[in-house]
C-alpha atoms as a PDB file:
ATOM      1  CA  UNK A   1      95.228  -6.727 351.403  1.00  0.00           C
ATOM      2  CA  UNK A   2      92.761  -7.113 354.091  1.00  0.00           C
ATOM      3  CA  UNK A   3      89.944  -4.639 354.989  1.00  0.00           C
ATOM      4  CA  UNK A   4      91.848  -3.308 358.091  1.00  0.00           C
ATOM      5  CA  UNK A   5      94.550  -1.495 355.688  1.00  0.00           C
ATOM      6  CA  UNK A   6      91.809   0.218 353.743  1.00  0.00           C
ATOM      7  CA  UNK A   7      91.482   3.542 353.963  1.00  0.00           C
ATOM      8  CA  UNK A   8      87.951   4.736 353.670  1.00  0.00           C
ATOM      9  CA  UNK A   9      86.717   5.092 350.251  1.00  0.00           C
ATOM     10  CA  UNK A  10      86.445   8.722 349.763  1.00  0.00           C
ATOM     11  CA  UNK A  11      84.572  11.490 351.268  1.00  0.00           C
ATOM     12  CA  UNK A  12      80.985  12.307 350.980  1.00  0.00           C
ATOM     13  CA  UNK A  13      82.266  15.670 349.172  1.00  0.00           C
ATOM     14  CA  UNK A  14      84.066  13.367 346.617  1.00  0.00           C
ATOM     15  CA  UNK A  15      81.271  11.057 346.172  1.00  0.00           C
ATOM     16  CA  UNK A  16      79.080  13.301 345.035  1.00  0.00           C
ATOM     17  CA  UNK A  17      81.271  14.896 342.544  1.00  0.00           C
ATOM     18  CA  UNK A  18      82.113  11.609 341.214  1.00  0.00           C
ATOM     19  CA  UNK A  19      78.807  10.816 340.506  1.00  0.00           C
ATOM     20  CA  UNK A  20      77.915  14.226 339.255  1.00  0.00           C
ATOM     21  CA  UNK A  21      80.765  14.207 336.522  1.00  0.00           C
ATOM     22  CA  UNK A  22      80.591  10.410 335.794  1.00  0.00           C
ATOM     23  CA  UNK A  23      83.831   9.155 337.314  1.00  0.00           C
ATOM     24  CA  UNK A  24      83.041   6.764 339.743  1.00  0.00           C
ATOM     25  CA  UNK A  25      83.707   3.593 338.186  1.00  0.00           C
ATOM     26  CA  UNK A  26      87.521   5.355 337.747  1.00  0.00           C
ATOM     27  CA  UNK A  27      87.604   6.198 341.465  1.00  0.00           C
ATOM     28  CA  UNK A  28      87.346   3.258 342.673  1.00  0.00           C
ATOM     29  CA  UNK A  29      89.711   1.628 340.983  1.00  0.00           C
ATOM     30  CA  UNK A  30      91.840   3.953 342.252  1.00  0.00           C
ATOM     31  CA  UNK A  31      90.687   3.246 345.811  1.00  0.00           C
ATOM     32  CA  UNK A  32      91.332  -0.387 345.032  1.00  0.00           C
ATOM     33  CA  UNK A  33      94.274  -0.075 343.300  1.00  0.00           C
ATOM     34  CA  UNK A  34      96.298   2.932 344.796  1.00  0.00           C
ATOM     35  CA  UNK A  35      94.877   4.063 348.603  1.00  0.00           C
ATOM     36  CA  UNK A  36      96.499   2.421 351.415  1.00  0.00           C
ATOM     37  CA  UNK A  37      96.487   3.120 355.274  1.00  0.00           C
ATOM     38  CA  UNK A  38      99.755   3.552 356.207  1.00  0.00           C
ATOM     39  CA  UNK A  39     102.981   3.856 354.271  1.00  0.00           C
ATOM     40  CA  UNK A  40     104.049   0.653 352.550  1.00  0.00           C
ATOM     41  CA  UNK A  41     107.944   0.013 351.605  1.00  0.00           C
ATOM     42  CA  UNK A  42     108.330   1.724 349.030  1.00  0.00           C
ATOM     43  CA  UNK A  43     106.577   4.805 350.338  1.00  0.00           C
ATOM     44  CA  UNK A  44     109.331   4.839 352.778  1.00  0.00           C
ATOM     45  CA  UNK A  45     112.273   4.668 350.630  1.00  0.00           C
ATOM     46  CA  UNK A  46     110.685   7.785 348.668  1.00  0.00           C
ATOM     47  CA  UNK A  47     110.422   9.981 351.829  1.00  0.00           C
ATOM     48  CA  UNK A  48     113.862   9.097 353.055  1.00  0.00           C
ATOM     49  CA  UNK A  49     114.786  10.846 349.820  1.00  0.00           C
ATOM     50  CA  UNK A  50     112.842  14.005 350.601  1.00  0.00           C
ATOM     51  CA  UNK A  51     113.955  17.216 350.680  1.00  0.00           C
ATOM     52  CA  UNK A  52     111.053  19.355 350.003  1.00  0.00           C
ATOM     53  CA  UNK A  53     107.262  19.034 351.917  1.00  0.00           C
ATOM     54  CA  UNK A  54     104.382  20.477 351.693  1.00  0.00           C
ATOM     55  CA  UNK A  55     101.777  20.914 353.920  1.00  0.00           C
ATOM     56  CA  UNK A  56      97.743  21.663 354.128  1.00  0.00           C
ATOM     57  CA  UNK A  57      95.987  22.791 357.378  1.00  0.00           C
ATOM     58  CA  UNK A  58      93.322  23.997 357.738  1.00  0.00           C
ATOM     59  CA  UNK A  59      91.402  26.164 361.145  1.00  0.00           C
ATOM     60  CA  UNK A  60      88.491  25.247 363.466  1.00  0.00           C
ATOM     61  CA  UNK A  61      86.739  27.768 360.722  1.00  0.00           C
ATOM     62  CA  UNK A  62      87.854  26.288 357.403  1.00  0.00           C
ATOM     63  CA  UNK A  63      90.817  28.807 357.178  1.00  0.00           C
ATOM     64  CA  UNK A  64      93.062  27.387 354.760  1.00  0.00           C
ATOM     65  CA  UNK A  65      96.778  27.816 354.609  1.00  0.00           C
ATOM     66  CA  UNK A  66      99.762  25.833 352.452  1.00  0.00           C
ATOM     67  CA  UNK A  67     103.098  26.031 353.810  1.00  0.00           C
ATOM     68  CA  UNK A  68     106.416  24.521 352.350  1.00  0.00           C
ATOM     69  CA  UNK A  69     108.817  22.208 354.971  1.00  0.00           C
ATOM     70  CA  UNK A  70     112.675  21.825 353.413  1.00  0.00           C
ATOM     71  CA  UNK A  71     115.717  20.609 355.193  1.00  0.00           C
ATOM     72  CA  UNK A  72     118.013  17.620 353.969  1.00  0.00           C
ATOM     73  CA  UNK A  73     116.964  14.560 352.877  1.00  0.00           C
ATOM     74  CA  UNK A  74     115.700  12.589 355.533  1.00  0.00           C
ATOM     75  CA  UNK A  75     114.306  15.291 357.326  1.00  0.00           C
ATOM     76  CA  UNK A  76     111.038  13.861 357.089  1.00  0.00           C
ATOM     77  CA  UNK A  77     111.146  10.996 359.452  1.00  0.00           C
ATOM     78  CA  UNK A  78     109.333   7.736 359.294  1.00  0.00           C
ATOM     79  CA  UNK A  79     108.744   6.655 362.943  1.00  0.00           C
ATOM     80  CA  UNK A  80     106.402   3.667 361.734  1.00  0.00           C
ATOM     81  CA  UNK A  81     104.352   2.818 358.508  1.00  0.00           C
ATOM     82  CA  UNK A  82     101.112   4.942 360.133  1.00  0.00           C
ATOM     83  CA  UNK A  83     103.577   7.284 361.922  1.00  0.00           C
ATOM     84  CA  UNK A  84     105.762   9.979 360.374  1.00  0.00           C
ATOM     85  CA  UNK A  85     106.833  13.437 361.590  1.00  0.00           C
ATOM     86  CA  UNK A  86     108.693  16.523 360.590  1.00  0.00           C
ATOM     87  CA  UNK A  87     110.693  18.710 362.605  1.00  0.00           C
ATOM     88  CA  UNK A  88     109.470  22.740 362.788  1.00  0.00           C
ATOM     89  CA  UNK A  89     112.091  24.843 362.132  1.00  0.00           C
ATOM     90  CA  UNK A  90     113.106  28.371 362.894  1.00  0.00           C
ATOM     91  CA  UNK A  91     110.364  30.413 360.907  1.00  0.00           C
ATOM     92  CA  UNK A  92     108.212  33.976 360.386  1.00  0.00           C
ATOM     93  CA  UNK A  93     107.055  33.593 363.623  1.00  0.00           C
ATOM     94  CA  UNK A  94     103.191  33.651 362.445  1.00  0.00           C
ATOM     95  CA  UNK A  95     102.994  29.887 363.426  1.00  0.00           C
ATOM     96  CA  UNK A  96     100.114  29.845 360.923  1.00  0.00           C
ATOM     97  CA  UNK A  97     100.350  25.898 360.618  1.00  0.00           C
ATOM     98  CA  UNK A  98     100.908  25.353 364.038  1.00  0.00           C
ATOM     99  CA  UNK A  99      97.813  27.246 364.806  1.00  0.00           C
ATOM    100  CA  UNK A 100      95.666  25.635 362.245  1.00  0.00           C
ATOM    101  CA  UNK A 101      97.052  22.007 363.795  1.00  0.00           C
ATOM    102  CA  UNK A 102      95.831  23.425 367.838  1.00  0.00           C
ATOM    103  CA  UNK A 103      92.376  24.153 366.394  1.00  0.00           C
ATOM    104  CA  UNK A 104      91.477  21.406 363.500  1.00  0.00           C
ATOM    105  CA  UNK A 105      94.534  18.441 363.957  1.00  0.00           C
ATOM    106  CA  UNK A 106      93.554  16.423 360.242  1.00  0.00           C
ATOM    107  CA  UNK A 107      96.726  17.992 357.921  1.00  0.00           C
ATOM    108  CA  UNK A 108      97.438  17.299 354.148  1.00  0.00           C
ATOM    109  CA  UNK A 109     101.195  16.595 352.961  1.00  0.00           C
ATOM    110  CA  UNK A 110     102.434  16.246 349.527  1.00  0.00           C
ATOM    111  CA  UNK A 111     105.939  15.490 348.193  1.00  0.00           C
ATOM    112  CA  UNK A 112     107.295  14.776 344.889  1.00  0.00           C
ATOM    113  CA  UNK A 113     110.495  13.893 343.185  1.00  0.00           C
ATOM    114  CA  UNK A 114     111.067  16.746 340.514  1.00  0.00           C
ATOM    115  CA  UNK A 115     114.014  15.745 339.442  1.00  0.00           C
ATOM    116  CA  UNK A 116     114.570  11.525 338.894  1.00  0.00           C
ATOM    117  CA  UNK A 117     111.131   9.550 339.325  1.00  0.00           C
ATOM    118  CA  UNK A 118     108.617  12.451 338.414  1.00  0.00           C
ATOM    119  CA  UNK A 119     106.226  11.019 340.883  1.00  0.00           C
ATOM    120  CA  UNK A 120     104.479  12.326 344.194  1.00  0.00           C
ATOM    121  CA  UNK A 121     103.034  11.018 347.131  1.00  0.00           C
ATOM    122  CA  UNK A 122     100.171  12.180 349.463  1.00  0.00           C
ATOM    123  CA  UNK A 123      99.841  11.507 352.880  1.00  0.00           C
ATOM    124  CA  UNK A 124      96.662  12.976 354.790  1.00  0.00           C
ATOM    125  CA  UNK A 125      96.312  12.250 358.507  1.00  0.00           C
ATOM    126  CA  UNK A 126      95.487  13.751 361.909  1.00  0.00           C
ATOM    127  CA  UNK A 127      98.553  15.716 363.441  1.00  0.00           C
ATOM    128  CA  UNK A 128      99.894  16.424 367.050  1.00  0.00           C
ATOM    129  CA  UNK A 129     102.744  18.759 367.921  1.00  0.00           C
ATOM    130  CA  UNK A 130     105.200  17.662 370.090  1.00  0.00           C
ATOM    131  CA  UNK A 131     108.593  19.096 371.865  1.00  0.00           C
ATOM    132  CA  UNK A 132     111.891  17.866 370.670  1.00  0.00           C
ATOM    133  CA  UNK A 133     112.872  16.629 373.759  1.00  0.00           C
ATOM    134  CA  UNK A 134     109.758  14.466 374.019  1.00  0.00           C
ATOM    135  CA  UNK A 135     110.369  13.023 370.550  1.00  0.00           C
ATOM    136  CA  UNK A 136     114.240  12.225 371.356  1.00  0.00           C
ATOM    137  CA  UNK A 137     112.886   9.889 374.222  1.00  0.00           C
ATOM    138  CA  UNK A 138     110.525   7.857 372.262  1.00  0.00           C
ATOM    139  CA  UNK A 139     113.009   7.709 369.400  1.00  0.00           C
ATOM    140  CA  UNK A 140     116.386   7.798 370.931  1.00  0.00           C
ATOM    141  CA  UNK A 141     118.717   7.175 367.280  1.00  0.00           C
ATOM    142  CA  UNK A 142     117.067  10.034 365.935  1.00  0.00           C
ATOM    143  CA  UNK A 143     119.897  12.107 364.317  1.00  0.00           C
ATOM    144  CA  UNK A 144     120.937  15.215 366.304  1.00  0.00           C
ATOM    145  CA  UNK A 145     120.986  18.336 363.628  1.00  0.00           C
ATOM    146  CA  UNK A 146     124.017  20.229 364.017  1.00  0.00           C
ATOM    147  CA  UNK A 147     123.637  23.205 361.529  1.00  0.00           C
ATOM    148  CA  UNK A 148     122.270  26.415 363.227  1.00  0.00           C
ATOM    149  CA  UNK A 149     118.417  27.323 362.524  1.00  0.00           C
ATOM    150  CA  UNK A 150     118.256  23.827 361.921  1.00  0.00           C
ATOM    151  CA  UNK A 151     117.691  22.540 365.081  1.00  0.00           C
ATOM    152  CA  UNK A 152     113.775  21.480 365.730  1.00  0.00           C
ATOM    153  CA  UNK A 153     112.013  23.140 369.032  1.00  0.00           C
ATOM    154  CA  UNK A 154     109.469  20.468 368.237  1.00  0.00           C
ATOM    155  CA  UNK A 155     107.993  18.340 365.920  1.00  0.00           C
ATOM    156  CA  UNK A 156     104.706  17.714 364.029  1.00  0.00           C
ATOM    157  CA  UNK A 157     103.624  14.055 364.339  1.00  0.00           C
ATOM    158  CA  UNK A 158     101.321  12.175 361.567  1.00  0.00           C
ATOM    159  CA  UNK A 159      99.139   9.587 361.958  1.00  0.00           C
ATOM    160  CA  UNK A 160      99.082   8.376 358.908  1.00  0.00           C
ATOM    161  CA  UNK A 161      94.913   7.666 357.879  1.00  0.00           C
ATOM    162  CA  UNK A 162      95.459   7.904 353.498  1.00  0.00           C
ATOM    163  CA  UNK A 163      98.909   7.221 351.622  1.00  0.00           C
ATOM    164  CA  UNK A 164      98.146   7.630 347.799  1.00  0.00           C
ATOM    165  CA  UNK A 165     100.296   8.224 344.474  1.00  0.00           C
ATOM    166  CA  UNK A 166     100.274  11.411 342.615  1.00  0.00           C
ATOM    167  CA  UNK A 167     100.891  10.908 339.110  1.00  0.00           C
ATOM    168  CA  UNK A 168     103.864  11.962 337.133  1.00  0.00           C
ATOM    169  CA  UNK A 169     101.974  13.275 333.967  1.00  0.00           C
ATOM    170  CA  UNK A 170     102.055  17.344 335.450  1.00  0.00           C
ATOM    171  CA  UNK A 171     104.965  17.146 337.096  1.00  0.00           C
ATOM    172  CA  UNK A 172     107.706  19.446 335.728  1.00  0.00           C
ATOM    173  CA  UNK A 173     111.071  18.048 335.680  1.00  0.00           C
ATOM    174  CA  UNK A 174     113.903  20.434 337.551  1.00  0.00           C
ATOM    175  CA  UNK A 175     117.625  20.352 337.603  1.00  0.00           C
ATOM    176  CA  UNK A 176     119.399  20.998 341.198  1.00  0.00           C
ATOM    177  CA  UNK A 177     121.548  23.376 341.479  1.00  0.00           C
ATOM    178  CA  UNK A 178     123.650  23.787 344.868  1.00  0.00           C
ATOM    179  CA  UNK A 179     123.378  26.862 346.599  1.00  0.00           C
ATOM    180  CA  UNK A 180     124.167  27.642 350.487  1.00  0.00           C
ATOM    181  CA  UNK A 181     121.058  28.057 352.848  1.00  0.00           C
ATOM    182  CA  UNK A 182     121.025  30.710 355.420  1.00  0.00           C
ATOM    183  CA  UNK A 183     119.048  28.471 357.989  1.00  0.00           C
ATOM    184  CA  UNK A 184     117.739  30.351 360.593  1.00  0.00           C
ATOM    185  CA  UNK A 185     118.623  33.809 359.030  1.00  0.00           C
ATOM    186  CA  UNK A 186     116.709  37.079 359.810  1.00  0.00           C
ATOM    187  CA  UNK A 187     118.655  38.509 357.173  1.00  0.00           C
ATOM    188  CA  UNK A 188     115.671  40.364 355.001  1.00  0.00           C
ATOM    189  CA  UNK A 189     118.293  40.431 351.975  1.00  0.00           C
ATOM    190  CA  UNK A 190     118.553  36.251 352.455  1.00  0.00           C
ATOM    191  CA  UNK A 191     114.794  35.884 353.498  1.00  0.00           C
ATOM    192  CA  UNK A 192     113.457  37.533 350.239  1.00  0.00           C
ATOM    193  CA  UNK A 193     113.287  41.181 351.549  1.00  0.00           C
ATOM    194  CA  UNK A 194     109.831  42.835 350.235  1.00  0.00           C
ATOM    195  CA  UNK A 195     110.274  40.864 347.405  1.00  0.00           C
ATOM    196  CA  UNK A 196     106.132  41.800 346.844  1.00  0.00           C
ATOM    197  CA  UNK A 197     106.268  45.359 347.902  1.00  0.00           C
ATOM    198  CA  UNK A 198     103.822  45.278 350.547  1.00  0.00           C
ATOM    199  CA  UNK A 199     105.825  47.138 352.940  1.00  0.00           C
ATOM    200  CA  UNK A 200     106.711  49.275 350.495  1.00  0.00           C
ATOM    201  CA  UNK A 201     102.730  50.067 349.788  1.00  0.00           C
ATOM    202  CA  UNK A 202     102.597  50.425 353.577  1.00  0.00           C
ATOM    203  CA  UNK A 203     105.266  52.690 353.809  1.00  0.00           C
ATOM    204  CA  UNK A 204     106.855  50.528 356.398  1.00  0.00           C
ATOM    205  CA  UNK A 205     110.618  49.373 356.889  1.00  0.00           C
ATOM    206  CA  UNK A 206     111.892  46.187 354.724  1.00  0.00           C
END
């Protein structure tokens, strides 16, 4: 592998905790061994299989927010081995990962196969959002979602800077069980309702 599909080898912030707590000579064999700079083969067969995603942003202020993605598998779409993208669906209407992406665009996503492989995969990157229609005419033979509250406004785009294993030793093993989705519901019974109580505290409808 030449230098060009390195990724850089960890942040300063890393650095100096590797040296701190003695694991240096482990990191970067994992930098050698593991990091790549776009998604190789086999990282593209896995996230064709996806049906869960999760996502890090992160404000102009350091704000942090995680956020779950689902829709079938596939969803997740591979436009080129430094390019994927993910369609935003129907949501709470706080567009708190949106509004992280305006203000700071470098995003964190993680997937994982829970229930065959037991294995994950990072991707961290810099991300753009983009309108459905705009996406369609770069990428014509991009499927057309028929299922209602599935249908993608627009799309965040990747470009893909770290691709990196997550290793299976943590990862729980679950069993799938079907179960119809109420895409696009605002339903508060099928959403979760006050499933914390907070607008119960607030004395507020549910």
């Amino acid at each position: 592998m030449s230098s060009a599909e390195l990724p850089a080898n960890g942040t300063n912030g890393e650095r100096t905790m590797q040296d701190d707590l003695g694991t240096s000579f482990r990191a970067d064999r994992f930098y050698d061994r593991q990091m790549c700079a776009h998604l190789n083969p086999a990282m593209i067969e896995f996230i064709a299989k996806m049906d869960l995603l999760f996502i890090g942003t992160s404000a102009a202020d350091g704000t942090c927010d995680v956020s779950l993605r689902a829709g079938p598998p596939g969803f997740v779409q591979v436009f080129a081995a430094d390019l994927i993208g993910y369609p935003e669906y129907q949501g709470n209407g706080v567009m708190a990962s949106l509004g992280n992406i305006v203000e700071n665009p470098h995003i964190g996503l993680f997937m994982a196969d829970f229930v065959t492989d037991l294995i994950g995969l990072h991707v961290n990157g810099t991300a753009q959002i983009v309108a459905d229609d705009e996406v369609r005419r770069a990428h014509p033979d991009l499927p057309t979602e028929r299922v209602r509250g599935r249908r993608a406004e627009r799309w965040v785009l990747v470009h893909v800077e770290e691709a990196y294993i997550h290793c299976r030793k943590h990862i729980p093993r679950l069993v799938p069980i079907d179960r119809v989705r109420a895409w696009g519901t605002h339903n508060p019974e099928h959403k979760g309702g006050d499933y914390f109580g907070v607008a119960a505290e607030r004395d507020l409808p549910r």
